[in-house]
Protein backbone atom coordinates (compact mmCIF):
# COMPACT_ATOMS: atom_id res chain seq x y z
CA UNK A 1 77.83 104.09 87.40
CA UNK A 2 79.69 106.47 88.92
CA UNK A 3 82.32 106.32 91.75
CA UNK A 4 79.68 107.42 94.61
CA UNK A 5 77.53 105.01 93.19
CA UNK A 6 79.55 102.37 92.67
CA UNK A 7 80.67 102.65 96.76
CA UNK A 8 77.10 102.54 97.43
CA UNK A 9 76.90 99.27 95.70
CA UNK A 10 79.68 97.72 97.33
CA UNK A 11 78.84 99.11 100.70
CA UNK A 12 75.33 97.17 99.79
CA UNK A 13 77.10 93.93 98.75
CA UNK A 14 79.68 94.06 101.79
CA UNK A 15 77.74 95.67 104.66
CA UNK A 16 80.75 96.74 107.50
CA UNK A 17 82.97 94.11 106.32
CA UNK A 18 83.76 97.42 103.81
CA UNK A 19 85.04 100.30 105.56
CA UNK A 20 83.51 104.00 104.88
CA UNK A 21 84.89 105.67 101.76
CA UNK A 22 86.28 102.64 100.18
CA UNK A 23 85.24 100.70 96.68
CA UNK A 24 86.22 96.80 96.63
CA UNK A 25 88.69 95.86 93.34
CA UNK A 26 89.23 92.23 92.44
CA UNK A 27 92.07 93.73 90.81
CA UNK A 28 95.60 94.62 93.51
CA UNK A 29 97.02 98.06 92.25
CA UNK A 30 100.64 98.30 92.78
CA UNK A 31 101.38 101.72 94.85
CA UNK A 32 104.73 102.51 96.13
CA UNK A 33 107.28 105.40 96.50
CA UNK A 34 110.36 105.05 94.34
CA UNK A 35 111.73 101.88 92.31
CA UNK A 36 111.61 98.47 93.13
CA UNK A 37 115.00 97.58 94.83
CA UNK A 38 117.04 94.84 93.62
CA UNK A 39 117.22 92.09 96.21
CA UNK A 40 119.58 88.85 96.26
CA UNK A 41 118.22 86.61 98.72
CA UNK A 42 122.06 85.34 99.44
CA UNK A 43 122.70 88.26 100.95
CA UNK A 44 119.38 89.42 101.88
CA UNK A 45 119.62 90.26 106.14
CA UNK A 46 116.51 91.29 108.36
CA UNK A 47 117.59 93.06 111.63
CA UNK A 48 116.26 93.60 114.94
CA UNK A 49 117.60 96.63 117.10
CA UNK A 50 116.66 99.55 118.81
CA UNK A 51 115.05 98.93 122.48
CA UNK A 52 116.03 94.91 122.71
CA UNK A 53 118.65 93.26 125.36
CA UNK A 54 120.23 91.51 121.74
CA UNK A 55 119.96 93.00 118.30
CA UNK A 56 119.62 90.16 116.60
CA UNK A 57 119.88 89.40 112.42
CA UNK A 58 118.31 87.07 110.44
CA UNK A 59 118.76 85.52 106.99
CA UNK A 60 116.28 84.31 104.08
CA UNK A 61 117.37 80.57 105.41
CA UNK A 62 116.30 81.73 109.17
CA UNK A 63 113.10 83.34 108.29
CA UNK A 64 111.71 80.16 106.00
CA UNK A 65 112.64 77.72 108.88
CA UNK A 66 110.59 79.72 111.50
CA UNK A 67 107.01 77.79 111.30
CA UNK A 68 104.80 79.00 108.35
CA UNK A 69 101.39 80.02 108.22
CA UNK A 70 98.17 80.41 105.90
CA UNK A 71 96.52 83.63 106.98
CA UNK A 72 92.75 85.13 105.02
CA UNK A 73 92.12 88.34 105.39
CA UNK A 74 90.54 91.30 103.82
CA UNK A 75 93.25 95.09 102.86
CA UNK A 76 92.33 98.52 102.74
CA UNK A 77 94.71 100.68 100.75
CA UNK A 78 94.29 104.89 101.85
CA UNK A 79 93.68 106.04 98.01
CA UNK A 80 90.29 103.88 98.50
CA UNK A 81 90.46 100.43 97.03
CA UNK A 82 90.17 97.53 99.56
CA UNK A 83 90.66 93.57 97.70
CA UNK A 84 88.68 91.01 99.99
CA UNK A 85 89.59 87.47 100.58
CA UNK A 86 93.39 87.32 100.33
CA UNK A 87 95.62 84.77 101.31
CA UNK A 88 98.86 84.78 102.46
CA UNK A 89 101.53 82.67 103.40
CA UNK A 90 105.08 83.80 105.82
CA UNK A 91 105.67 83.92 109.19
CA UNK A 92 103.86 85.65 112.18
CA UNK A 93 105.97 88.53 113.66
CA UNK A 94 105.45 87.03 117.16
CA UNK A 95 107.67 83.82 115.61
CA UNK A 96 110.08 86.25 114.03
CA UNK A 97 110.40 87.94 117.75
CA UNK A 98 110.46 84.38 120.09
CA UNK A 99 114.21 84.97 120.71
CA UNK A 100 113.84 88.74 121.00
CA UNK A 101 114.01 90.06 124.69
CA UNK A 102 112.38 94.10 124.54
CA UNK A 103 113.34 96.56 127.07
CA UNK A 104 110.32 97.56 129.01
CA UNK A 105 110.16 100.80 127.43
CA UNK A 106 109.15 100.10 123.78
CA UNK A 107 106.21 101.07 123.02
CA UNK A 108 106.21 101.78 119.00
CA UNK A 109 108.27 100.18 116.21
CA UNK A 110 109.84 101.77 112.89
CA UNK A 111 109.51 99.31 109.86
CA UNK A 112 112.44 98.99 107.97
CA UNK A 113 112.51 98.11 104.20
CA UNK A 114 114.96 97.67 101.26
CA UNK A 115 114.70 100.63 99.29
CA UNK A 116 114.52 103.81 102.40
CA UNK A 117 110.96 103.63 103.34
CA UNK A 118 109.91 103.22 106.50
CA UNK A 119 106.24 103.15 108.74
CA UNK A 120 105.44 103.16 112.26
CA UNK A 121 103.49 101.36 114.32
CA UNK A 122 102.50 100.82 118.08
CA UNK A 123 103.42 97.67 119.42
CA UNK A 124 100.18 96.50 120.12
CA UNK A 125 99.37 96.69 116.10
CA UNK A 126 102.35 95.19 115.00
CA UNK A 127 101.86 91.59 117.63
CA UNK A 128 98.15 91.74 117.08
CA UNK A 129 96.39 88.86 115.84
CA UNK A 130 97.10 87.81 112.01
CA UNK A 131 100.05 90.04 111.57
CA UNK A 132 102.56 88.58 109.32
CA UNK A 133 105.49 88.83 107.36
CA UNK A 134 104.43 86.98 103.84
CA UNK A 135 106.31 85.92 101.10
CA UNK A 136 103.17 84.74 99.63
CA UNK A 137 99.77 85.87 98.01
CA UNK A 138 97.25 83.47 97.10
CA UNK A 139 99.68 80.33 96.71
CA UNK A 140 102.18 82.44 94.45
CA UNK A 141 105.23 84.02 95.61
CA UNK A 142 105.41 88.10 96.04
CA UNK A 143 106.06 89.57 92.62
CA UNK A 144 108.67 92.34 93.25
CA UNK A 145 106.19 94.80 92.60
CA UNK A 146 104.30 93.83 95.75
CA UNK A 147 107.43 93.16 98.09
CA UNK A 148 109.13 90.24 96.92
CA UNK A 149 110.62 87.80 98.88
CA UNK A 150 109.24 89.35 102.11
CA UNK A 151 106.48 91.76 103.22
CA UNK A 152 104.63 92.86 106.43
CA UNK A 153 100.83 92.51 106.55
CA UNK A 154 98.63 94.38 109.03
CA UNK A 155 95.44 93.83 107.71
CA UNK A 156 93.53 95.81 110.12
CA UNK A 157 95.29 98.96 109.20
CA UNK A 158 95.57 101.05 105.91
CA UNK A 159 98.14 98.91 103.88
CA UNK A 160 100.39 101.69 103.72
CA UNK A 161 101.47 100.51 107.58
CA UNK A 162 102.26 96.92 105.20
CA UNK A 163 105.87 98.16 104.00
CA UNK A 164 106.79 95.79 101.68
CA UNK A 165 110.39 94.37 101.36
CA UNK A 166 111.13 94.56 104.52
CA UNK A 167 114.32 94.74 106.50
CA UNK A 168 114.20 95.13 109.91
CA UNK A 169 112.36 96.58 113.12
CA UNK A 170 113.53 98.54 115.08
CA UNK A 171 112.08 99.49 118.64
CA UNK A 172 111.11 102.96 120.26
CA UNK A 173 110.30 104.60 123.19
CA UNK A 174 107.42 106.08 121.30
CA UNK A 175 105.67 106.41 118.25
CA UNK A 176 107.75 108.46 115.59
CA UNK A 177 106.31 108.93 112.24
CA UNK A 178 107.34 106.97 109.16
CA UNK A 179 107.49 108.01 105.89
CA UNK A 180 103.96 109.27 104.53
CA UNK A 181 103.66 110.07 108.46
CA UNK A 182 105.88 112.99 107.98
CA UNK A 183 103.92 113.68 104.66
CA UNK A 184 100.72 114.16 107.30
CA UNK A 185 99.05 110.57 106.47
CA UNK A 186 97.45 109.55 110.08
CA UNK A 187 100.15 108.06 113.17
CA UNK A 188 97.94 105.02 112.83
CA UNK A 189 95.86 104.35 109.67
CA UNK A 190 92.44 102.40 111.04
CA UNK A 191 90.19 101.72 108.04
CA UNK A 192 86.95 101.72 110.07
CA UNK A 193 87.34 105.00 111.43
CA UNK A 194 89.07 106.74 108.13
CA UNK A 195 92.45 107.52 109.93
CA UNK A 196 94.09 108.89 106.73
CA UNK A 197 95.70 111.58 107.73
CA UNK A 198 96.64 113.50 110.28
């Protein structure tokens, strides 16, 4: 069968839980830019700056005693693969921000992560629903290939916008692009309506 085909199957066998232009894997390629930093969890930091009253930093020990949560959810990576029925297990970003006070003007966050990259996202993607930063995939612990110890997942955007081994937010006045943003991959990366680039 080939690859138009094989969408057509899976758009039959998913219906619009599969967006446009996208073939389901039971498989979870491993995409990134560069090499897989080298993390020690001792001295492993996240940090919160940019528009906020406090930066604030936390450590592996801080992040594991915020409460945890099982999340299920469905990704969509841009080259065309989406991998249904994940689950995950970390900490919502609206636990990791309880403490955190923003200044009225941020709008848009820049994702951080170990390693240089960085993505973008409006504020109202990054606290909606589900959004989390996981340490685990179906009841195993990250590999480093997929952002071990720590993750974000925004499952109802491309999973570029899910920078793995993350570091830190920080807060904007407005939306700058990211990494592959620059590159002319989309401000904002919906799945539904094929926002992949620019």
């Amino acid at each position: 069968m080939n690859l138009f085909g094989r969408r057509n199957a899976d758009r039959e066998r998913y219906g619009d839980r599969l967006p446009p232009g996208q073939k389901a894997t039971d498989g979870w390629p491993v995409l990134h830019y560069g090499s897989v930093p080298k993390i020690n969890l001792e001295t492993w930091s996240f940090e919160i700056s940019g528009l906020v009253e406090e930066p604030k930093t936390l450590s592996w020990s801080d992040i594991m005693a915020l409460p945890q949560v099982n999340t299920h959810n469905d990704i969509h990576c841009v080259t065309a693969w989406s991998k249904f029925d994940n689950d995950w297990t970390g900490v919502l970003v609206a636990d990791v921000l309880k403490d955190v006070k923003l200044k009225p003007e941020a709008k848009a966050v820049m994702v951080h992560s170990y390693g240089g990259y960085t993505t973008n996202l409006p504020l109202e993607d990054l606290m909606a629903e589900g959004v989390l930063f996981a340490h685990s995939h179906n009841g195993q612990p990250l590999t480093r290939d997929h952002g071990w110890p720590l993750r974000l997942v925004v499952p109802h955007l491309y999973f570029w916008k899910s920078a793995k081994w993350v570091r830190g937010l920080v807060f904007l006045g407005e939306d700058q692009p990211g990494f592959w943003e620059m590159y002319g991959y989309h401000m904002r990366g919906d799945p539904f309506a094929e926002e992949r680039y620019g």
